[in-house]
Protein backbone atom coordinates (compact mmCIF):
# COMPACT_ATOMS: atom_id res chain seq x y z
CA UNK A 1 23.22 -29.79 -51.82
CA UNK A 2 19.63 -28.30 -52.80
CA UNK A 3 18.67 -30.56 -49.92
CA UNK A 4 20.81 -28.72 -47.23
CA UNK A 5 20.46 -24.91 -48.65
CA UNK A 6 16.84 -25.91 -48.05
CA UNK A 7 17.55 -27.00 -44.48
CA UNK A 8 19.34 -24.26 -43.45
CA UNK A 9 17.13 -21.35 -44.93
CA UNK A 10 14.70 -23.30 -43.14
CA UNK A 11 16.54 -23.33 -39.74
CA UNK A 12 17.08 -19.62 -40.34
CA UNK A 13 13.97 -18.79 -40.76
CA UNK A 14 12.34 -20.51 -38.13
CA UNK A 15 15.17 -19.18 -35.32
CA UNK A 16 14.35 -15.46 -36.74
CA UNK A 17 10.27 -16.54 -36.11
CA UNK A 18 10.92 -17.76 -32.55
CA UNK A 19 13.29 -14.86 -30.97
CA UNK A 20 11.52 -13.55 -28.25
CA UNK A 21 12.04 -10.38 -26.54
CA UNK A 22 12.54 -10.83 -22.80
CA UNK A 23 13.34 -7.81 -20.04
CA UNK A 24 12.96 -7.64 -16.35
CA UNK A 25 11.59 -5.13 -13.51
CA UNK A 26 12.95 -5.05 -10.25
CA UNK A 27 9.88 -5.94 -8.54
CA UNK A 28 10.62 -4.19 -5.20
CA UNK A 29 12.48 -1.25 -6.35
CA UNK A 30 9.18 -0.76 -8.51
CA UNK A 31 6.84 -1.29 -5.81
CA UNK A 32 9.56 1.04 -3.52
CA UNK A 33 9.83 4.14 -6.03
CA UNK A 34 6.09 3.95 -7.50
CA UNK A 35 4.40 7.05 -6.29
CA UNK A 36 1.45 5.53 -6.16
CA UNK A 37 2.73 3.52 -3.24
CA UNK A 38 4.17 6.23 -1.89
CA UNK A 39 0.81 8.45 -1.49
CA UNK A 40 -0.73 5.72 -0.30
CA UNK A 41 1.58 4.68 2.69
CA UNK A 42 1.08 8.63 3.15
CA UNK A 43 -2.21 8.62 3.48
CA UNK A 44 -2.34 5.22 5.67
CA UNK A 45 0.26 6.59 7.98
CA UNK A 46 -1.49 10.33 8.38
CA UNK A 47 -5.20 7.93 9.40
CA UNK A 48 -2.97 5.85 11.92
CA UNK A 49 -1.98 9.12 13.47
CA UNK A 50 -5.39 10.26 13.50
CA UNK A 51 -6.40 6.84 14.84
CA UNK A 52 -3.75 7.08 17.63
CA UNK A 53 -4.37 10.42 18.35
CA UNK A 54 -8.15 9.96 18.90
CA UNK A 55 -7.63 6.91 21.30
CA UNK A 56 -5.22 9.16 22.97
CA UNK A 57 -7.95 11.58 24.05
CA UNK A 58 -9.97 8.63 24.50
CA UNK A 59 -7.27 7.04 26.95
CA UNK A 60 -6.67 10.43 28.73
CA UNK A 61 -10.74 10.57 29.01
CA UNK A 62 -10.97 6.84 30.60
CA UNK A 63 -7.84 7.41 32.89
CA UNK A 64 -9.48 10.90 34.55
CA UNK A 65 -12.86 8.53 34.77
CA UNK A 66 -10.87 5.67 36.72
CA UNK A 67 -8.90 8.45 38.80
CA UNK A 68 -12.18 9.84 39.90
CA UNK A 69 -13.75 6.37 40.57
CA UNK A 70 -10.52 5.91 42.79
CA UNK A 71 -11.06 9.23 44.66
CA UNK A 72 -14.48 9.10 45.39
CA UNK A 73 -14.68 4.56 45.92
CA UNK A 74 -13.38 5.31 49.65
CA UNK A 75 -16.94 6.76 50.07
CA UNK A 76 -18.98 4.92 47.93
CA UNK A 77 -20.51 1.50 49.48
CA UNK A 78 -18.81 -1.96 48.82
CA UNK A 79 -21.82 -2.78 46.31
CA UNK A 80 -21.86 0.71 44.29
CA UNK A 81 -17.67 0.60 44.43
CA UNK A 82 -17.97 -3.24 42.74
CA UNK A 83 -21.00 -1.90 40.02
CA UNK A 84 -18.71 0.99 39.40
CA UNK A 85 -15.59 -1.05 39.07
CA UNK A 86 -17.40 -3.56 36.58
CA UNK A 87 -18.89 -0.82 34.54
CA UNK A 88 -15.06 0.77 34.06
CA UNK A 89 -13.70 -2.43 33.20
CA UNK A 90 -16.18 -2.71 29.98
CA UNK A 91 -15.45 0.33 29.32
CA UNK A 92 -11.94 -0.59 29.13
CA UNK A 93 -12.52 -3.51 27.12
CA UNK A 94 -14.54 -1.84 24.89
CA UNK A 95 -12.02 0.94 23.91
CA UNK A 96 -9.98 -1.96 23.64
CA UNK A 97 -11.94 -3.80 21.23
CA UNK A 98 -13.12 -0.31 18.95
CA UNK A 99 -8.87 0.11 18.59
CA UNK A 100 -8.26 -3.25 17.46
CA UNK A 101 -11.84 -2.81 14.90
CA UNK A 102 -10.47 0.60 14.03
CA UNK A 103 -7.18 -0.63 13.08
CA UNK A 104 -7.75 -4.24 11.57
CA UNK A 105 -10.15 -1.54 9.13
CA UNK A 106 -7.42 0.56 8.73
CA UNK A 107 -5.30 -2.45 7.29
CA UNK A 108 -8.31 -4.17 5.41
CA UNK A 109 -8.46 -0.74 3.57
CA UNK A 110 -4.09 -0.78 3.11
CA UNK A 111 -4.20 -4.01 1.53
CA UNK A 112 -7.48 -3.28 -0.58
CA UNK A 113 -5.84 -0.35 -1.73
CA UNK A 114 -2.30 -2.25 -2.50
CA UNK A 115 -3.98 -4.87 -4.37
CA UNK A 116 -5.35 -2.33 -6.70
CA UNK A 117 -1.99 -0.70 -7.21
CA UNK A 118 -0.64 -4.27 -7.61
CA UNK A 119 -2.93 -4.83 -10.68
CA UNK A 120 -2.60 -1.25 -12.10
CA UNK A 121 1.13 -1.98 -12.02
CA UNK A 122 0.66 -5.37 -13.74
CA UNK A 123 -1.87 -3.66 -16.08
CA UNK A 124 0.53 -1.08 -16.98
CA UNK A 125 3.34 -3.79 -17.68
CA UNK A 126 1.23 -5.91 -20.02
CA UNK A 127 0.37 -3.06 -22.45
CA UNK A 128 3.74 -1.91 -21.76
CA UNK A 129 5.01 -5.21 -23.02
CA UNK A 130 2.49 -5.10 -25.96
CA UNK A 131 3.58 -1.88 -27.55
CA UNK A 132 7.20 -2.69 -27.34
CA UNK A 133 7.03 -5.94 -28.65
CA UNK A 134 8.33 -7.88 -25.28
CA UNK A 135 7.30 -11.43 -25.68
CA UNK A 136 8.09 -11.55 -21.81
CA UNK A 137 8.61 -9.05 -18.95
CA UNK A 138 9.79 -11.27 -15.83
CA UNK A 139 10.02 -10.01 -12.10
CA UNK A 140 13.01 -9.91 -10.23
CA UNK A 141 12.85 -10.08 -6.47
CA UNK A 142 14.40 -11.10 -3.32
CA UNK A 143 13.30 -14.33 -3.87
CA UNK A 144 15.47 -14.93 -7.05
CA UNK A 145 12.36 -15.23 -9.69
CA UNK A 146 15.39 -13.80 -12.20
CA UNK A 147 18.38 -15.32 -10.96
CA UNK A 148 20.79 -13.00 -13.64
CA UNK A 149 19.58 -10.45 -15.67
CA UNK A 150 22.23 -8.60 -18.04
CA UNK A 151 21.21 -4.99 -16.99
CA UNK A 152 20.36 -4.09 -20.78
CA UNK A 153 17.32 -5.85 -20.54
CA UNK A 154 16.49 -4.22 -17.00
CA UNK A 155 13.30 -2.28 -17.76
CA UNK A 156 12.72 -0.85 -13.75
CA UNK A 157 13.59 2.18 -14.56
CA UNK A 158 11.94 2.98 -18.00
CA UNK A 159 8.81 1.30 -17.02
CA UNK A 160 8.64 3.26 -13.33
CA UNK A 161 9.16 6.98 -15.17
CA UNK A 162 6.54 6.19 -17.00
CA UNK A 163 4.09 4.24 -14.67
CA UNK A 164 5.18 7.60 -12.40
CA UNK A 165 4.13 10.02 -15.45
CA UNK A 166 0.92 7.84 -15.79
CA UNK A 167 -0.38 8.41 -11.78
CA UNK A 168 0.62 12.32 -12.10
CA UNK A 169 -1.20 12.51 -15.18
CA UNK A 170 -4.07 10.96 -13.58
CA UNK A 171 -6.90 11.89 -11.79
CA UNK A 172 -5.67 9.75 -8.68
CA UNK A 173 -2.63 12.17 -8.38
CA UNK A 174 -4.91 15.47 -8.17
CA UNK A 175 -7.24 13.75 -6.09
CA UNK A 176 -4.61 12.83 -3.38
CA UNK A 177 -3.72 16.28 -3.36
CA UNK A 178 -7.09 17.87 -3.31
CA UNK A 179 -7.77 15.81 -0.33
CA UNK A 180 -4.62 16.67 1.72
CA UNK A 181 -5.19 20.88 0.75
CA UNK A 182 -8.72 19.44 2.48
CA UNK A 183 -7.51 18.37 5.35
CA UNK A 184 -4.64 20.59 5.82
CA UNK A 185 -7.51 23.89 5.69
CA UNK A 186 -9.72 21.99 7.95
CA UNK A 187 -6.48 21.30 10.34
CA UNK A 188 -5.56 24.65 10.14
CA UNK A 189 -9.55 26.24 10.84
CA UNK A 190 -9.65 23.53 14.04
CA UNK A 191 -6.67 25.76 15.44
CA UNK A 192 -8.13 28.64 15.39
């Protein structure tokens, strides 16, 4: 009887020792309704316009160039018409080519910059899961990482409001918006 008492304090204590705390984030809604995310899809969409808008003016700029060569290559000698013609199609192909640099950069930078928010987020989680005592947080996803999650341990929400009240807290925040009052006064002094 001692014997058994024994056991199952023993078995009682050892089951209290190894509960873990467990939750879940929704990884995509996170990565969706992060405002960090957010600003920065901003900002990479506002330097795509830009991008598209420059190589606009330069496309406008190339076409007058190959109108004029048109125009004037009824007067112009076989050999100057063919030097001409040769010297437009580089051209061409080097617009071409500075777009495609231009925007594999522009992508480079996108992904740089998601990476970074990637680890912040994963940062943020770990200490998260520190100071409340979560043994683990998992990540639920399209790809069915969490399979079923009973939605009382579904930490998306509590861990995004305050991941969100982190960034506005931070200096990235004001410096995101400092740099669009930047660009919005120099937009507005190019118009007049």
């Amino acid at each position: 009887m001692k014997n058994l008492i024994i056991a199952l304090i023993t078995l009682v204590t050892l089951s209290a020792c190894t509960q873990q705390k467990t939750g879940y984030v929704d990884s995509i809604e996170m990565m969706k309704e992060y405002k960090a995310v957010k600003a920065l899809e901003q900002e990479i969409e506002e330097k795509q316009n830009t991008l598209q808008a420059t190589y606009q003016q330069i496309a406008l700029a190339f076409d007058k160039e190959v109108q004029e060569f048109q125009s004037k290559s009824k007067k112009m000698s076989q050999k100057n018409g063919e030097a001409r013609y040769q010297e437009l199609m580089m051209k061409q192909q080097q617009i071409q080519q500075s777009q495609q640099n231009e925007s594999a950069k522009l992508q480079n930078e996108s992904q740089e910059e998601m990476n970074k928010i990637i680890d912040d987020v994963k940062d943020f989680v770990k200490d998260y899961a520190k100071e409340n005592g979560f043994t683990y947080i998992l990540g639920s996803n399209d790809s069915g990482n969490v399979l079923y999650g009973d939605s009382k341990m579904d930490l998306t929400e509590t861990i995004l409001d305050a991941l969100n009240k982190e960034y506005k807290n931070s200096n990235k925040s004001e410096e995101i918006t400092e740099e669009k009052e930047t660009e919005e006064t120099s937009k507005e002094e190019e118009k007049k």
